[in-house]
Structure formats: C-alpha cells, structure tokens
C-alpha atoms as a PDB file:
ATOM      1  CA  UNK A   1       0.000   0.000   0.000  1.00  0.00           C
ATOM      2  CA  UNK A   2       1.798   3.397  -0.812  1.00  0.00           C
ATOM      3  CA  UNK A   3       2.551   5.391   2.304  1.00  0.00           C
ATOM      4  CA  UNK A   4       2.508   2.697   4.681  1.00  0.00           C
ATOM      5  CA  UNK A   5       5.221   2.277   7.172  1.00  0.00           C
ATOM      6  CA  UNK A   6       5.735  -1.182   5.707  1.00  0.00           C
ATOM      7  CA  UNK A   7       6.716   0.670   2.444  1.00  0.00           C
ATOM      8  CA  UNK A   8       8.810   3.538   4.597  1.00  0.00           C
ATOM      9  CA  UNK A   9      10.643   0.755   6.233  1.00  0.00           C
ATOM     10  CA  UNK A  10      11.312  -1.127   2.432  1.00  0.00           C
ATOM     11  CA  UNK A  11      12.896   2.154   1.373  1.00  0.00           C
ATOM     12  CA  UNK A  12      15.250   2.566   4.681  1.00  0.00           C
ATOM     13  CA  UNK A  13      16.351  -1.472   4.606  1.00  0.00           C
ATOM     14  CA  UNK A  14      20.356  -1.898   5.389  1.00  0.00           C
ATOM     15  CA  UNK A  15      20.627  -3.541   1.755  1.00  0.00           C
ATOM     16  CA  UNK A  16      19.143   0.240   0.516  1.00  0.00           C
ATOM     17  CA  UNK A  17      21.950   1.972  -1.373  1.00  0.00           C
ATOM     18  CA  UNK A  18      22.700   5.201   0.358  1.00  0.00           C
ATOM     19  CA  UNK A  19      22.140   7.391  -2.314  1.00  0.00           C
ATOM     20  CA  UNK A  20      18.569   6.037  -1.759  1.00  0.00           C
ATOM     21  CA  UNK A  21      17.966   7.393   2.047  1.00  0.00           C
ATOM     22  CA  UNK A  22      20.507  10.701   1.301  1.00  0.00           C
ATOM     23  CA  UNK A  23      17.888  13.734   1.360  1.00  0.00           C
ATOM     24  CA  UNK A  24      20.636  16.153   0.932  1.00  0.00           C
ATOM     25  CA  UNK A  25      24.453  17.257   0.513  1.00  0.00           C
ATOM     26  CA  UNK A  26      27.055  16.008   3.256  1.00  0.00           C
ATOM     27  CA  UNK A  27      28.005  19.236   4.588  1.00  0.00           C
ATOM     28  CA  UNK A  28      32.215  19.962   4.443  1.00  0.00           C
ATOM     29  CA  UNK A  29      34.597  21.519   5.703  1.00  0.00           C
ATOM     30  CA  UNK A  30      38.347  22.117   4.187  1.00  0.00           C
ATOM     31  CA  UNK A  31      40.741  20.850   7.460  1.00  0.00           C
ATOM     32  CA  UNK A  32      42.188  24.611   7.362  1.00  0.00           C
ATOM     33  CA  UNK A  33      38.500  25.817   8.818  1.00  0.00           C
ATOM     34  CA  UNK A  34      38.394  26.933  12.806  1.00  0.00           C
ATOM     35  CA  UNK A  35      36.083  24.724  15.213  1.00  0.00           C
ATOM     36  CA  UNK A  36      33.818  28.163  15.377  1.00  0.00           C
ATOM     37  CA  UNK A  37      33.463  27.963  11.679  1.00  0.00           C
ATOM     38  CA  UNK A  38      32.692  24.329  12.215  1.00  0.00           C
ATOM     39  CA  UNK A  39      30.304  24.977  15.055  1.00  0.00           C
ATOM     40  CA  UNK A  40      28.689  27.108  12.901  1.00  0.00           C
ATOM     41  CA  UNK A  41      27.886  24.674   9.664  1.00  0.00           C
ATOM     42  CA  UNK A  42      26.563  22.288  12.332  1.00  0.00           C
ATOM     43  CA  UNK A  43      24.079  24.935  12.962  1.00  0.00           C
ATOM     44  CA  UNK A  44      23.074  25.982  10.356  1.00  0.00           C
ATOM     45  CA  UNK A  45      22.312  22.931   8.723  1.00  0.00           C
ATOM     46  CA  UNK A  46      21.056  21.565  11.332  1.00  0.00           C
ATOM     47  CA  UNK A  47      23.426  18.759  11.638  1.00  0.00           C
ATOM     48  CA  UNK A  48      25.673  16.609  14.097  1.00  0.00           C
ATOM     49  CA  UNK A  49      28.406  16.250  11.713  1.00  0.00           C
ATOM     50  CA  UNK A  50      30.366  17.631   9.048  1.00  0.00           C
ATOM     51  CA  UNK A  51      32.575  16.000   6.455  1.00  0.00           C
ATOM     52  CA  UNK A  52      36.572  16.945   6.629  1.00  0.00           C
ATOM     53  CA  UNK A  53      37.535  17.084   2.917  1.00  0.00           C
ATOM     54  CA  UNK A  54      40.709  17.679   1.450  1.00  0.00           C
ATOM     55  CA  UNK A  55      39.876  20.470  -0.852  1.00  0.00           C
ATOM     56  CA  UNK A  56      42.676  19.721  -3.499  1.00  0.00           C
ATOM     57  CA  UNK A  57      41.505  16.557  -4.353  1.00  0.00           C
ATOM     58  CA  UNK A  58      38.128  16.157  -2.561  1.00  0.00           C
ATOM     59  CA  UNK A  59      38.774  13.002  -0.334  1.00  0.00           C
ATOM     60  CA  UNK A  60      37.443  12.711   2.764  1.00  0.00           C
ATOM     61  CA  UNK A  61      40.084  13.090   5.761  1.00  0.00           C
ATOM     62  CA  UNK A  62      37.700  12.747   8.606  1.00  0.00           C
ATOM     63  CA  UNK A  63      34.204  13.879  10.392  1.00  0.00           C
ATOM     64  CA  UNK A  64      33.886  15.987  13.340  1.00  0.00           C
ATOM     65  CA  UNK A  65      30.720  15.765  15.601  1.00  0.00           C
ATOM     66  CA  UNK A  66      29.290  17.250  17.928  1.00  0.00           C
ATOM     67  CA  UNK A  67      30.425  14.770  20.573  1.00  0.00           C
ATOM     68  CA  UNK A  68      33.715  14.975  19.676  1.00  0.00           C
ATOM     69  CA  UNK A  69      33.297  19.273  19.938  1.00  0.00           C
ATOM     70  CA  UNK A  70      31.221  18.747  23.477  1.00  0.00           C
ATOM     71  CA  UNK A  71      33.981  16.180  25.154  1.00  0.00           C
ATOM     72  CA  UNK A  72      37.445  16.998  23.308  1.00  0.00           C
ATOM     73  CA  UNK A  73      36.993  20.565  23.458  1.00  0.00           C
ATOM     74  CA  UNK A  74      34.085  21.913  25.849  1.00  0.00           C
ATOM     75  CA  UNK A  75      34.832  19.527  28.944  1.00  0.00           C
ATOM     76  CA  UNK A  76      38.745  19.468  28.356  1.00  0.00           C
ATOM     77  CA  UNK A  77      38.157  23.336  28.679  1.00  0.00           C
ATOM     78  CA  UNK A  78      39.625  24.297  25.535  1.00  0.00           C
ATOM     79  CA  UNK A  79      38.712  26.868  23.934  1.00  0.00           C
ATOM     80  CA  UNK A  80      36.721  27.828  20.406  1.00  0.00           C
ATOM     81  CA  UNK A  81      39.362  29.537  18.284  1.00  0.00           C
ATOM     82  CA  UNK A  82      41.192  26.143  17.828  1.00  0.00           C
ATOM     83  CA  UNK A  83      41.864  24.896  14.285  1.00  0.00           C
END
C-alpha cells in the first residue's frame, strides 16, 4: 500500500543503497577551517556532523561531531578559536 510504514521501512532497509535514504548534501569543511566555523555549519544545517575534505583533491580526511566538539573541546576546557 503506498505510504505505509511497511513501504517507509522497504525504502530505509540496510541492503538500501545510500544514495537512496541521502535527502541532501554532506556538509564539508576544508581541514584549514576553525572549530567556530565548524560549530557554525553544524548549525546551520542543522546537523551533528560535518565532512573533513581535502579540498585539493576532494577526499574525505575525517568527520567531526558534535560529541567529539562537546567532550574533546568543551569539557577538556579548551577553547573555540582552535583549528
């Protein structure tokens, strides 16, 4: 039946391709950009993590979370202006 949860859960299987669940961009950041600018892209997309991308060649180097902002850099008392 179309709209049913059995056909929302069809479309979100683990055998799905992830293009086929991916609503949007992955938003990235160059691994030159500050933790504020970083902070800052989580925001306003509304995300909990953004892509580190070479920008040369456009692999990805990492992802920063939020976690890893709220216990690497909030609790160890660092401070925002870090690279």
């Amino acid at each position: 039946m179309p709209g049913s949860a059995t056909e929302a859960a069809r479309r979100f299987s683990p055998y799905a391709p992830v293009g086929s669940v991916v609503r949007r961009p992955t938003p990235t950041l160059p691994p030159s950009a500050g933790l504020r600018e970083a902070l800052e892209w989580l925001d306003r997309d509304a995300v909990d993590a953004v892509a580190v991308v070479d920008p040369a060649s456009g692999e990805p180097l990492g992802i920063l979370t939020l976690r890893d902002v709220i216990k690497r850099v909030t609790l160890a008392g660092s401070g925002l202006d870090l690279p």
